[in-house]
N, C-alpha and C. Protein backbone atom coordinates (compact mmCIF):
# COMPACT_ATOMS: atom_id res chain seq x y z
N UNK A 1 -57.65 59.70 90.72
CA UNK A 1 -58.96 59.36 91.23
C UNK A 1 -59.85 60.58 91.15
N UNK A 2 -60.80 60.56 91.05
CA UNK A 2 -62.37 61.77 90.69
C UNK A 2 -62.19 61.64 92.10
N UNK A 3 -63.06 63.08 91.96
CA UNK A 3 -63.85 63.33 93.30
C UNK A 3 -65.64 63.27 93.35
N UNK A 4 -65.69 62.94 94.60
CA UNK A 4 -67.06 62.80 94.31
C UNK A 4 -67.97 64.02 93.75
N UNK A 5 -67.24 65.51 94.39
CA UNK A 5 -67.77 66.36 93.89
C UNK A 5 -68.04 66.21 92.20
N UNK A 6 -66.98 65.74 91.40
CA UNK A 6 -66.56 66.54 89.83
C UNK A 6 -68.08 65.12 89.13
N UNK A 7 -67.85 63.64 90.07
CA UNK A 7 -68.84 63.03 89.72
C UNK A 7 -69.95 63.79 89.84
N UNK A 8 -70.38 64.28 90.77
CA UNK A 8 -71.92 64.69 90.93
C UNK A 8 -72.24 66.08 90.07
N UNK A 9 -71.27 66.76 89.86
CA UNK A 9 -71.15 68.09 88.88
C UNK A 9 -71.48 67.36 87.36
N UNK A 10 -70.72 66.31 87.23
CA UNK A 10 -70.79 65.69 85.85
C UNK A 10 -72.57 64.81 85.76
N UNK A 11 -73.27 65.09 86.70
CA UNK A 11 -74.23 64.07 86.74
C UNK A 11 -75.68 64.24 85.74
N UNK A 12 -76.29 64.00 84.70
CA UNK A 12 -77.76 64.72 84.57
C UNK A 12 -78.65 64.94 85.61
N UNK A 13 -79.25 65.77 85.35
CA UNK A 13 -80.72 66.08 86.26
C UNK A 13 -81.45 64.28 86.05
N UNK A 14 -81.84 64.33 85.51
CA UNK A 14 -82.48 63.00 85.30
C UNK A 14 -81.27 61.61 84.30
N UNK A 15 -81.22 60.82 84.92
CA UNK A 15 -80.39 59.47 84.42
C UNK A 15 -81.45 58.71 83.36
N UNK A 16 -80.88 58.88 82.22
CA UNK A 16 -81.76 57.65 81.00
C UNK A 16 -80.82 56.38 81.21
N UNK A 17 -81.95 55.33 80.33
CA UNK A 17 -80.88 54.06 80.08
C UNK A 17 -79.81 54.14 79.57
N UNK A 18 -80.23 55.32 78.66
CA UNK A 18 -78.68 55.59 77.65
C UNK A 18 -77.78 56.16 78.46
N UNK A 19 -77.94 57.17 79.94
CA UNK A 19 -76.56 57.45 80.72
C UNK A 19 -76.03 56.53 81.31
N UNK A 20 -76.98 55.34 81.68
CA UNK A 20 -76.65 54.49 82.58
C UNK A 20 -75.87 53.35 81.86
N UNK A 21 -76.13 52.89 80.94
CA UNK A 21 -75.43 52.08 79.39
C UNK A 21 -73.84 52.97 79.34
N UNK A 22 -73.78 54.02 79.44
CA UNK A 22 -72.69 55.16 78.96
C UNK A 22 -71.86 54.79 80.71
N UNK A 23 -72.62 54.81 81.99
CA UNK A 23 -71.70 54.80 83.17
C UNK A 23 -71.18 53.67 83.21
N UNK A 24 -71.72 52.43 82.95
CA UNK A 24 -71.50 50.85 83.31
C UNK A 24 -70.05 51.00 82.18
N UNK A 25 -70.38 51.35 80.74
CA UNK A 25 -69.41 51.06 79.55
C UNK A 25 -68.10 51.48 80.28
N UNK A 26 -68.41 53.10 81.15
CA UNK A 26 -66.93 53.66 81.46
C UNK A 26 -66.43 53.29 82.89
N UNK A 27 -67.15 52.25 83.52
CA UNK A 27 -66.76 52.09 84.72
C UNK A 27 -66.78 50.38 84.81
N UNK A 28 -65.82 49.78 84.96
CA UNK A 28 -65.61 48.56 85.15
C UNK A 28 -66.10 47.68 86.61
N UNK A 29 -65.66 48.84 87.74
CA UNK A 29 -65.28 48.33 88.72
C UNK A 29 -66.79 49.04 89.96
N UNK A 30 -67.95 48.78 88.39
CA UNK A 30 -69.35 49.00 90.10
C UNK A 30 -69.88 48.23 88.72
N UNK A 31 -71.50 48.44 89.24
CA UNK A 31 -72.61 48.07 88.52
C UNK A 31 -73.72 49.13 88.75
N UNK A 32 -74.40 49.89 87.58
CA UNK A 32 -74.99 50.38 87.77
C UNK A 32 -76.57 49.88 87.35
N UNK A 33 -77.62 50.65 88.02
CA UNK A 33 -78.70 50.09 88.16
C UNK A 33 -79.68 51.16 88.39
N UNK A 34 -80.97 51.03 87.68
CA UNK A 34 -82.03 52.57 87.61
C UNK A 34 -83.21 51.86 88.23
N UNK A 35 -83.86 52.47 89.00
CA UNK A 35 -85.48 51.84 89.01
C UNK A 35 -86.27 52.65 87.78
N UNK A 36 -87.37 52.24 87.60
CA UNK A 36 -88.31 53.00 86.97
C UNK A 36 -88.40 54.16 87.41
N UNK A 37 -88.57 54.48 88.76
CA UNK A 37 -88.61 56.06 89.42
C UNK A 37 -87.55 56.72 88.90
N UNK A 38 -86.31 56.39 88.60
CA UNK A 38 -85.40 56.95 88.72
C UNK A 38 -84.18 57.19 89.04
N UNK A 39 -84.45 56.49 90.46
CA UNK A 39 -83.26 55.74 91.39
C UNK A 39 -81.94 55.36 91.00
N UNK A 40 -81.08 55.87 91.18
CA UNK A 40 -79.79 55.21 90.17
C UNK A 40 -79.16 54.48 92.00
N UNK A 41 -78.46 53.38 91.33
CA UNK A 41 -77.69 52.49 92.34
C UNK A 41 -76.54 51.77 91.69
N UNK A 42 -75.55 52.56 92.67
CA UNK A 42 -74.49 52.00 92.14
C UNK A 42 -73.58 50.82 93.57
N UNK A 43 -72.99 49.74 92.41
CA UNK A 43 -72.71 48.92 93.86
C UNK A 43 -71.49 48.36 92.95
N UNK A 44 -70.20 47.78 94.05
CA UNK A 44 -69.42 47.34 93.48
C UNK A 44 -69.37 45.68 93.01
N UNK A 45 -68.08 45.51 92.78
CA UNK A 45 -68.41 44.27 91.64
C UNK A 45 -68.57 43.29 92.24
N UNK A 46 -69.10 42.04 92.07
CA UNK A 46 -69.08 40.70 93.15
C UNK A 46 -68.38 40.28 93.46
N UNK A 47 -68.05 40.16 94.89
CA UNK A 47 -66.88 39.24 95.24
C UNK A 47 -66.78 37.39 94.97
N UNK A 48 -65.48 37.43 95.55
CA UNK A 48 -65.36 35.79 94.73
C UNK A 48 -66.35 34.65 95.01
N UNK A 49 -66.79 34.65 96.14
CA UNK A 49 -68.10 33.88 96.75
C UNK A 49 -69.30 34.09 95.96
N UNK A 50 -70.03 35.06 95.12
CA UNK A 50 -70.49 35.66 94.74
C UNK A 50 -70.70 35.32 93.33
N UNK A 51 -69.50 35.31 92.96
CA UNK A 51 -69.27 35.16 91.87
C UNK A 51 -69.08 33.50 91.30
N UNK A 52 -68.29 32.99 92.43
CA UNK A 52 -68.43 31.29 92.21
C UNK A 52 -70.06 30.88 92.04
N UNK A 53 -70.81 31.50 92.78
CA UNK A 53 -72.41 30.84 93.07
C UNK A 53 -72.87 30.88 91.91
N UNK A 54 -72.36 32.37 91.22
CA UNK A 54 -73.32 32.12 89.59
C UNK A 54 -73.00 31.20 88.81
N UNK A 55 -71.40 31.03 89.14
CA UNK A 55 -70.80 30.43 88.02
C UNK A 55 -71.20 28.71 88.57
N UNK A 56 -71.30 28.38 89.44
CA UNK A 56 -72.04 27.34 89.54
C UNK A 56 -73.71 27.06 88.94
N UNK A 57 -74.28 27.82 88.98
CA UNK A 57 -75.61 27.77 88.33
C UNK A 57 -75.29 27.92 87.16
N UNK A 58 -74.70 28.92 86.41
CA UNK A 58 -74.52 29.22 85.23
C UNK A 58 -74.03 27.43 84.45
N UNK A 59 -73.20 26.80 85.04
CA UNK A 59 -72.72 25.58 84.73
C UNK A 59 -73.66 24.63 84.93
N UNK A 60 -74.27 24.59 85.78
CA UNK A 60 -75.35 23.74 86.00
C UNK A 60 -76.77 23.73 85.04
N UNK A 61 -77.05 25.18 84.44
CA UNK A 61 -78.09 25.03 83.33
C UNK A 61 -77.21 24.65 82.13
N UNK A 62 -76.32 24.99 81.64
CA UNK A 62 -75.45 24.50 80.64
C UNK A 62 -75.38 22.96 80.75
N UNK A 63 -75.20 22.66 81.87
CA UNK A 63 -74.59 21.20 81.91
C UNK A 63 -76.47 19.93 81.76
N UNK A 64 -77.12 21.11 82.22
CA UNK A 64 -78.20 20.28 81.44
C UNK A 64 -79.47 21.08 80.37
N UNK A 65 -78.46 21.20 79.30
CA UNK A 65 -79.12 21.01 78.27
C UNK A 65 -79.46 22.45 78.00
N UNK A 66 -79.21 23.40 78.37
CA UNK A 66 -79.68 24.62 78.52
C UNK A 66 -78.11 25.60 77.47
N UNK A 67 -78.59 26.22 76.58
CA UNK A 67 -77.74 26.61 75.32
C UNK A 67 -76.73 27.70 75.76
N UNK A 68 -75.75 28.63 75.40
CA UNK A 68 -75.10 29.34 76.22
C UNK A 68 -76.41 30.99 75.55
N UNK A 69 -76.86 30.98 74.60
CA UNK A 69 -77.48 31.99 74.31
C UNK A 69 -78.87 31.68 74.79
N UNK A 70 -78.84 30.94 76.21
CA UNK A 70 -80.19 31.17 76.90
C UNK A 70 -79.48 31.16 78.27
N UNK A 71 -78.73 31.03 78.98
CA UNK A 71 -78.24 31.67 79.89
C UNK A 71 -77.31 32.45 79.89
N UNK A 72 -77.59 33.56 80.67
CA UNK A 72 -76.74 34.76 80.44
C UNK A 72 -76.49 35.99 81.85
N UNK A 73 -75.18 35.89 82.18
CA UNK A 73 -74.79 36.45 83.22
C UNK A 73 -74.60 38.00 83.13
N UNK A 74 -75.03 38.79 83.63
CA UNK A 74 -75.25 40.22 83.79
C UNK A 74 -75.83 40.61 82.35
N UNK A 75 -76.98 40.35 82.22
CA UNK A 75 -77.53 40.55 81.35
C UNK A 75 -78.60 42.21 81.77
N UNK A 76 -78.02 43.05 81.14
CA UNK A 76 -79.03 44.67 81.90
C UNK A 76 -80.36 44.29 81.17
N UNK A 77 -81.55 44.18 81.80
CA UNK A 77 -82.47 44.17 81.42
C UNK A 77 -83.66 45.77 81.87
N UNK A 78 -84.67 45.57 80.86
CA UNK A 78 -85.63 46.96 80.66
C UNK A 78 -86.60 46.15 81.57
N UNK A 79 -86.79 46.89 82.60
CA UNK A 79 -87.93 46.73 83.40
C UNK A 79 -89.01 47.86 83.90
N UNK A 80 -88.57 48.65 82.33
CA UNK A 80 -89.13 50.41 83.29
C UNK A 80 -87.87 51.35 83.51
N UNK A 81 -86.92 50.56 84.43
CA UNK A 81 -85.60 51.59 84.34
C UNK A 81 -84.56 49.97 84.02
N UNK A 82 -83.34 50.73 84.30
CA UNK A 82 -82.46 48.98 83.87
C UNK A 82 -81.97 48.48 85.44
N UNK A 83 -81.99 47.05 85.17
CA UNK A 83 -81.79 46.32 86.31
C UNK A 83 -80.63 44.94 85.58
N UNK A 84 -79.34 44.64 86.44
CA UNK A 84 -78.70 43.41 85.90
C UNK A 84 -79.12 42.19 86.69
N UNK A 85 -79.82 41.32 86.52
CA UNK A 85 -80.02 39.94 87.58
C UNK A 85 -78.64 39.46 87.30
N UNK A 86 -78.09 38.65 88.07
CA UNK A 86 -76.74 38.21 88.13
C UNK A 86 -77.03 36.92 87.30
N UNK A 87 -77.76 36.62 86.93
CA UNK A 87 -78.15 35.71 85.67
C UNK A 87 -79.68 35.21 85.07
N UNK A 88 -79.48 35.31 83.81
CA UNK A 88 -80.77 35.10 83.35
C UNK A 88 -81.12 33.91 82.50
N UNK A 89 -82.13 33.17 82.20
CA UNK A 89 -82.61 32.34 81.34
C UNK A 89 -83.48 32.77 80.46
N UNK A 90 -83.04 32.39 79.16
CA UNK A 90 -84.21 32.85 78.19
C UNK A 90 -84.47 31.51 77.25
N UNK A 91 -85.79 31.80 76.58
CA UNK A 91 -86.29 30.25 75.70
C UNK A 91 -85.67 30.39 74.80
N UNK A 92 -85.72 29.37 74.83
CA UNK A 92 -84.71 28.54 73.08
C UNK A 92 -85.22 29.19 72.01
N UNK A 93 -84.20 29.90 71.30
CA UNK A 93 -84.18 30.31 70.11
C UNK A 93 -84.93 32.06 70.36
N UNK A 94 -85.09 32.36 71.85
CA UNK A 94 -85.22 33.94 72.11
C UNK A 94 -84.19 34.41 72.99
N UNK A 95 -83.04 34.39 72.39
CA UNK A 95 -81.89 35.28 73.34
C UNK A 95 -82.30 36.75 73.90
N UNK A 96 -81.47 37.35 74.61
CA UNK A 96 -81.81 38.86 74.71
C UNK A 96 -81.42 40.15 73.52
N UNK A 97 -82.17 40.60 73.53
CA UNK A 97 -82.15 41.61 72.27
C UNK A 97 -82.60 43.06 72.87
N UNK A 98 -82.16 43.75 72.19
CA UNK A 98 -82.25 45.20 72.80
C UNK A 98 -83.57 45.86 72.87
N UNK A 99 -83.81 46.32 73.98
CA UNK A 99 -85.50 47.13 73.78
C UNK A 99 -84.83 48.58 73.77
N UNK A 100 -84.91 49.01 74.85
CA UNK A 100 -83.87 50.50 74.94
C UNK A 100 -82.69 50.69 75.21
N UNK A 101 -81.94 51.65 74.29
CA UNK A 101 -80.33 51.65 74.63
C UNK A 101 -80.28 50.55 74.63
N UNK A 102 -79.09 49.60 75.55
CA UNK A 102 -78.87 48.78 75.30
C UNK A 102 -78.78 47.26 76.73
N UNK A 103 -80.00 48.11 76.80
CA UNK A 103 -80.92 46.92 77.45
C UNK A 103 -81.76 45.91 76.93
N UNK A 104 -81.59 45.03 77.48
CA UNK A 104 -82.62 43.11 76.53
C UNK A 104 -83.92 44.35 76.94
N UNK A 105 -84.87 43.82 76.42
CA UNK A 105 -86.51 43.73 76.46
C UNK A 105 -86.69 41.75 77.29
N UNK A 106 -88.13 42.06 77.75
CA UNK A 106 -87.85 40.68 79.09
C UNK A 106 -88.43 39.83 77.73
N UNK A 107 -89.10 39.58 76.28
CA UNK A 107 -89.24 38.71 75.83
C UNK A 107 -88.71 37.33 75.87
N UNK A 108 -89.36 36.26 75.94
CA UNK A 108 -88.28 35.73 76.12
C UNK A 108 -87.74 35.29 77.81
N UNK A 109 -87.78 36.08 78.08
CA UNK A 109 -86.90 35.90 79.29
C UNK A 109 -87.68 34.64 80.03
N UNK A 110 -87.07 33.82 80.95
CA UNK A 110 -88.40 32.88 81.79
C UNK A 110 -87.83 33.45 83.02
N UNK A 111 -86.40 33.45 83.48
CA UNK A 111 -85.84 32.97 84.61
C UNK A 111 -84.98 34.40 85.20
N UNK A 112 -84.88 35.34 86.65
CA UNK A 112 -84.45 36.13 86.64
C UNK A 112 -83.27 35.44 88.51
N UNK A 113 -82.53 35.75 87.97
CA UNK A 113 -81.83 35.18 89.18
C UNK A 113 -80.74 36.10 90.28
N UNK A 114 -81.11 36.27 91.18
CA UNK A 114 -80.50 37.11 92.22
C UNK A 114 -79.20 36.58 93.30
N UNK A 115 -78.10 37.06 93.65
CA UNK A 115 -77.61 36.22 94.54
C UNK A 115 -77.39 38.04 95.55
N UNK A 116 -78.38 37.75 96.95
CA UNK A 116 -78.49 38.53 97.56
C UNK A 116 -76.59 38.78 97.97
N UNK A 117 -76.77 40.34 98.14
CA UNK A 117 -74.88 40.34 99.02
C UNK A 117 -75.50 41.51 99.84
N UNK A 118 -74.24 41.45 100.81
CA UNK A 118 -74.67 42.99 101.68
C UNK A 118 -74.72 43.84 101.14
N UNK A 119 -75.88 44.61 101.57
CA UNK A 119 -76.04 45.80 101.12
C UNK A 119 -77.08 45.55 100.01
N UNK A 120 -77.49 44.66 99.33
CA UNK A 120 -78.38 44.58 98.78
C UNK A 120 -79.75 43.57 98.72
N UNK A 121 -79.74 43.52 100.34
CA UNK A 121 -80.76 42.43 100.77
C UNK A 121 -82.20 43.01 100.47
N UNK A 122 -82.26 44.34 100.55
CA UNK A 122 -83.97 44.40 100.47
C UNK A 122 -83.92 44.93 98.93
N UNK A 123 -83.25 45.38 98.01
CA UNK A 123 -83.29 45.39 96.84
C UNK A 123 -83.40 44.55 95.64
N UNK A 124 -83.16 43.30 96.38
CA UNK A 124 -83.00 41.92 96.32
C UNK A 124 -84.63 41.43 96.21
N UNK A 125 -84.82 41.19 97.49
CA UNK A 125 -85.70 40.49 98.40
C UNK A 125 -87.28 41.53 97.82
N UNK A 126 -87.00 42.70 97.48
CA UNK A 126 -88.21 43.31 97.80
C UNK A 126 -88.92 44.24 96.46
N UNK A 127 -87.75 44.98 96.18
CA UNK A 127 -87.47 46.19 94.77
C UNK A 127 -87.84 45.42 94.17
N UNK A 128 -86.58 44.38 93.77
CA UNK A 128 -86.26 43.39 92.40
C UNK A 128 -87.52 42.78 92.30
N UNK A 129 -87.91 42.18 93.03
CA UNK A 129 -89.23 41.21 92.59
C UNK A 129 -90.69 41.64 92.36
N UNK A 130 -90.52 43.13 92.79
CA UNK A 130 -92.04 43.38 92.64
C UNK A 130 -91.75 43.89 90.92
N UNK A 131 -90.49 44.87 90.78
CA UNK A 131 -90.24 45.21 89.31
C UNK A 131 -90.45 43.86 88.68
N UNK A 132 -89.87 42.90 88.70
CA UNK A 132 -89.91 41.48 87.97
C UNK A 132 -90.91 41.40 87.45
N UNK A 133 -91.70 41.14 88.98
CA UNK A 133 -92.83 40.74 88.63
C UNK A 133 -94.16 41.21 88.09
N UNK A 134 -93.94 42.45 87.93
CA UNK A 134 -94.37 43.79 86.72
C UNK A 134 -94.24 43.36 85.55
N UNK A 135 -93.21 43.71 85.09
CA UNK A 135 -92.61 43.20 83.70
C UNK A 135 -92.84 41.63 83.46
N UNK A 136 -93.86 40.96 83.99
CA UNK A 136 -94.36 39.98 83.76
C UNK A 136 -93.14 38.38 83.76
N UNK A 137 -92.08 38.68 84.38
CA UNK A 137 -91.03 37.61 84.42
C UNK A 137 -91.49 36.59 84.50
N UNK A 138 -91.30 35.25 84.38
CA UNK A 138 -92.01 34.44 84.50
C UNK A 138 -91.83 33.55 86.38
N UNK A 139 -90.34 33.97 86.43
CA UNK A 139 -89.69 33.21 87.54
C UNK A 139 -88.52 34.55 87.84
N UNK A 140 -88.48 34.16 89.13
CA UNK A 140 -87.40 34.84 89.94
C UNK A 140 -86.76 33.95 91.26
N UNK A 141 -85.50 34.12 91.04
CA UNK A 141 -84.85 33.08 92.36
C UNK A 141 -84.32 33.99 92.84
N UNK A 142 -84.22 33.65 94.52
CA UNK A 142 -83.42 34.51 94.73
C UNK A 142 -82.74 33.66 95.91
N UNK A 143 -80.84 33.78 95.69
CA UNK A 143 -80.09 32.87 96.43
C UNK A 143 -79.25 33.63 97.64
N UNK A 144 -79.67 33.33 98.61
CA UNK A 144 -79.17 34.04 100.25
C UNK A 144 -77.86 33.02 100.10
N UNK A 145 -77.38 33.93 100.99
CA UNK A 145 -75.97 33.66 100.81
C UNK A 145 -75.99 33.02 102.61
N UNK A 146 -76.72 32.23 102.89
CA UNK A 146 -76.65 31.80 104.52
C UNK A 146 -75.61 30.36 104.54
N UNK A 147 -75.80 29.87 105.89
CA UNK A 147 -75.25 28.87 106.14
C UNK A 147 -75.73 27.40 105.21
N UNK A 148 -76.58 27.45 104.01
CA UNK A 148 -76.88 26.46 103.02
C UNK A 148 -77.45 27.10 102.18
N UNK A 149 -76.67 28.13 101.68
CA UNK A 149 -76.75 29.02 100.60
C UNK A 149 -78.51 28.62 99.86
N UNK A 150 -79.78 28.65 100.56
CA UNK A 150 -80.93 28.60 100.31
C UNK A 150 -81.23 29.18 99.02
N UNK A 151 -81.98 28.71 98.08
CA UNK A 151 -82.24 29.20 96.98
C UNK A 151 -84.02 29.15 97.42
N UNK A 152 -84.74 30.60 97.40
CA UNK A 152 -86.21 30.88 97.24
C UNK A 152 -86.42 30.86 95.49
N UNK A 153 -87.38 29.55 94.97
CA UNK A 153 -87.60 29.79 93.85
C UNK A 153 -89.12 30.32 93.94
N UNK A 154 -89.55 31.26 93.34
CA UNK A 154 -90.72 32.07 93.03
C UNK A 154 -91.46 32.34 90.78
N UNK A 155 -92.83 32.25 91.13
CA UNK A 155 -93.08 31.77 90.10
C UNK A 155 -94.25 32.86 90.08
N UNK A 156 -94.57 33.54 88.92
CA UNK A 156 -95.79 34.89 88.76
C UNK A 156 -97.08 34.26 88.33
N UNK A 157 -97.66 34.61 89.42
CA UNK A 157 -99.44 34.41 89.36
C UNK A 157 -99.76 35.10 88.22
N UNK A 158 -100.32 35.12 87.29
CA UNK A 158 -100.80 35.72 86.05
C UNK A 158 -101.89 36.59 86.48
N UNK A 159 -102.67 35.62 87.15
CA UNK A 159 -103.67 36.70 87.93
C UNK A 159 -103.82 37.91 88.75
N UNK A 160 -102.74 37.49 89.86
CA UNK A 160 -102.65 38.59 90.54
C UNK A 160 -101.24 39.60 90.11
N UNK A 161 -100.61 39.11 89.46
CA UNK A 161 -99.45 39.89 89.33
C UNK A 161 -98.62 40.10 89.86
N UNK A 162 -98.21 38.64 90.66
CA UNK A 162 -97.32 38.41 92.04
C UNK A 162 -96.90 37.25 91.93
N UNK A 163 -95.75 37.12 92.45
CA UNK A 163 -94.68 35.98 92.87
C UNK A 163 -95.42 35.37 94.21
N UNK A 164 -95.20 33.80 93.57
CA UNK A 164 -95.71 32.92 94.77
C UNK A 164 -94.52 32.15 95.31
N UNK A 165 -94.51 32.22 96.23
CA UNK A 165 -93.15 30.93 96.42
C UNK A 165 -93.47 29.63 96.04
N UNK A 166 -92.47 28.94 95.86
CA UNK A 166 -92.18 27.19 95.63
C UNK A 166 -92.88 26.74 96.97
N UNK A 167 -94.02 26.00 96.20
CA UNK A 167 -94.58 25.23 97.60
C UNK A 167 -94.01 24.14 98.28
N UNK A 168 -92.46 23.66 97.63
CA UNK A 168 -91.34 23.28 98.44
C UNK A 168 -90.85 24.15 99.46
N UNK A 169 -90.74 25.32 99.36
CA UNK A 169 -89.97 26.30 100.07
C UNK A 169 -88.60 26.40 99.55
N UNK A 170 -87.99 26.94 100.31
CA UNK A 170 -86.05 27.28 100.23
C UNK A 170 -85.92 25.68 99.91
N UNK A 171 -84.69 25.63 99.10
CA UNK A 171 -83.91 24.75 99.42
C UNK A 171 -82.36 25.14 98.63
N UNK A 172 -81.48 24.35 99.58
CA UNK A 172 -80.14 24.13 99.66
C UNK A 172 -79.62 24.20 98.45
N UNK A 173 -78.76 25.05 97.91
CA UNK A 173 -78.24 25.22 96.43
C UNK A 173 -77.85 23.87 96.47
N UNK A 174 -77.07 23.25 97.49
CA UNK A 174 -76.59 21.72 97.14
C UNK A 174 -77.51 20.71 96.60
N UNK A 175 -78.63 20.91 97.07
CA UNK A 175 -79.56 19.86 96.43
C UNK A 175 -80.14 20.82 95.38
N UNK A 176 -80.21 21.35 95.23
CA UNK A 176 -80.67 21.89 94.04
C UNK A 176 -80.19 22.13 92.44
N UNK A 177 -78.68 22.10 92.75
CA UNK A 177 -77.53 21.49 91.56
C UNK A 177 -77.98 19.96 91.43
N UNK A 178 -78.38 19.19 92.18
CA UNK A 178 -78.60 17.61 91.81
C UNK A 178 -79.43 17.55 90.86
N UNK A 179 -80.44 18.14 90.84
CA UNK A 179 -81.60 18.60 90.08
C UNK A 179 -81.88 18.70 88.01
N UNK A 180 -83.11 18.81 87.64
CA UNK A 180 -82.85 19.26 86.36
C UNK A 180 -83.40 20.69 86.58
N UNK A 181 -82.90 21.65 85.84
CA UNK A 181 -83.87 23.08 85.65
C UNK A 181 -84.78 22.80 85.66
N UNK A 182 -86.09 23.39 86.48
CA UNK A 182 -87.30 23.71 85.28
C UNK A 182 -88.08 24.90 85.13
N UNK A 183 -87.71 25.60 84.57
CA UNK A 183 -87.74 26.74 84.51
C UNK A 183 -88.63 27.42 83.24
N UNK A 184 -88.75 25.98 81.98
CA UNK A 184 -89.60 26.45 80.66
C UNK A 184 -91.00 26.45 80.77
């Protein structure tokens, strides 16, 4: 096992996409993550709850009609620095493709999807969506992990350059698998 010291000795002064592409490749067992500032964040891998939720959505755009090279799970995307949404949607016939190192560029992209965990509720809730919604995303969900696992779907004002919520509000991942996407 490293020490944290020999990590932080081994560290650059400044983190590019390309160190951060280079930490994720050699480290299996976190996820790493840059803001535009700089910020490096590292967090470990999703647990099984976590991980079922995507894989339920992930199945659920597949299962209607949605291609496997338009949804895509830990997809590192360029938002300024790199960020992974725990799944993404992109339009038909614009998969993700590399802008820097080897991060997608958001072309393309419609759909950015979050499943909040501890420890990353306001990075979630607050970071993630204003970056999103910078980089002009089209949509951002973001799924709390509460007692009806609530999904906030949010959609970017062109105008102001901000996420509005669903004038439904939250609703229940359960009813929301009943559903078709719409996300194009």
């Amino acid at each position: 096992m490293m020490s944290a010291e020999a990590v932080g000795a081994g560290m650059p002064t400044q983190v590019t996409l390309d160190d951060l592409a280079q930490m994720a490749a050699a480290d299996e067992n976190h996820r790493y993550e840059l803001s535009p500032e700089g910020v490096l964040s590292v967090v470990p891998p999703a647990d099984p709850d976590h991980a079922l939720l995507v894989s339920r959505m992930f199945a659920w755009f597949l299962t209607n009609g949605y291609g496997p090279e338009q949804v895509v799970t830990d997809c590192g995307i360029d938002v300024g620095g790199g960020r992974v949404p725990d799944l993404t949607v992109w339009a038909e016939g614009m998969p993700p493709r590399r802008a820097r190192s080897s991060y997608a560029g958001t072309a393309g992209l419609l759909l950015a999807i979050e499943v909040v965990s501890r420890g990353s509720e306001v990075i979630d809730r607050v970071i993630k969506k204003a970056e999103y919604a910078k980089a002009g995303i089209p949509r951002y969900w973001i799924v709390e992990r509460d007692s009806v696992t609530a999904v906030h779907r949010h959609s970017l004002n062109v105008e102001t350059g901000e996420y509005e919520p669903d004038p439904a509000g939250a609703q229940p991942i359960a009813w929301l698998l009943t559903t078709v996407p719409e996300v194009s």
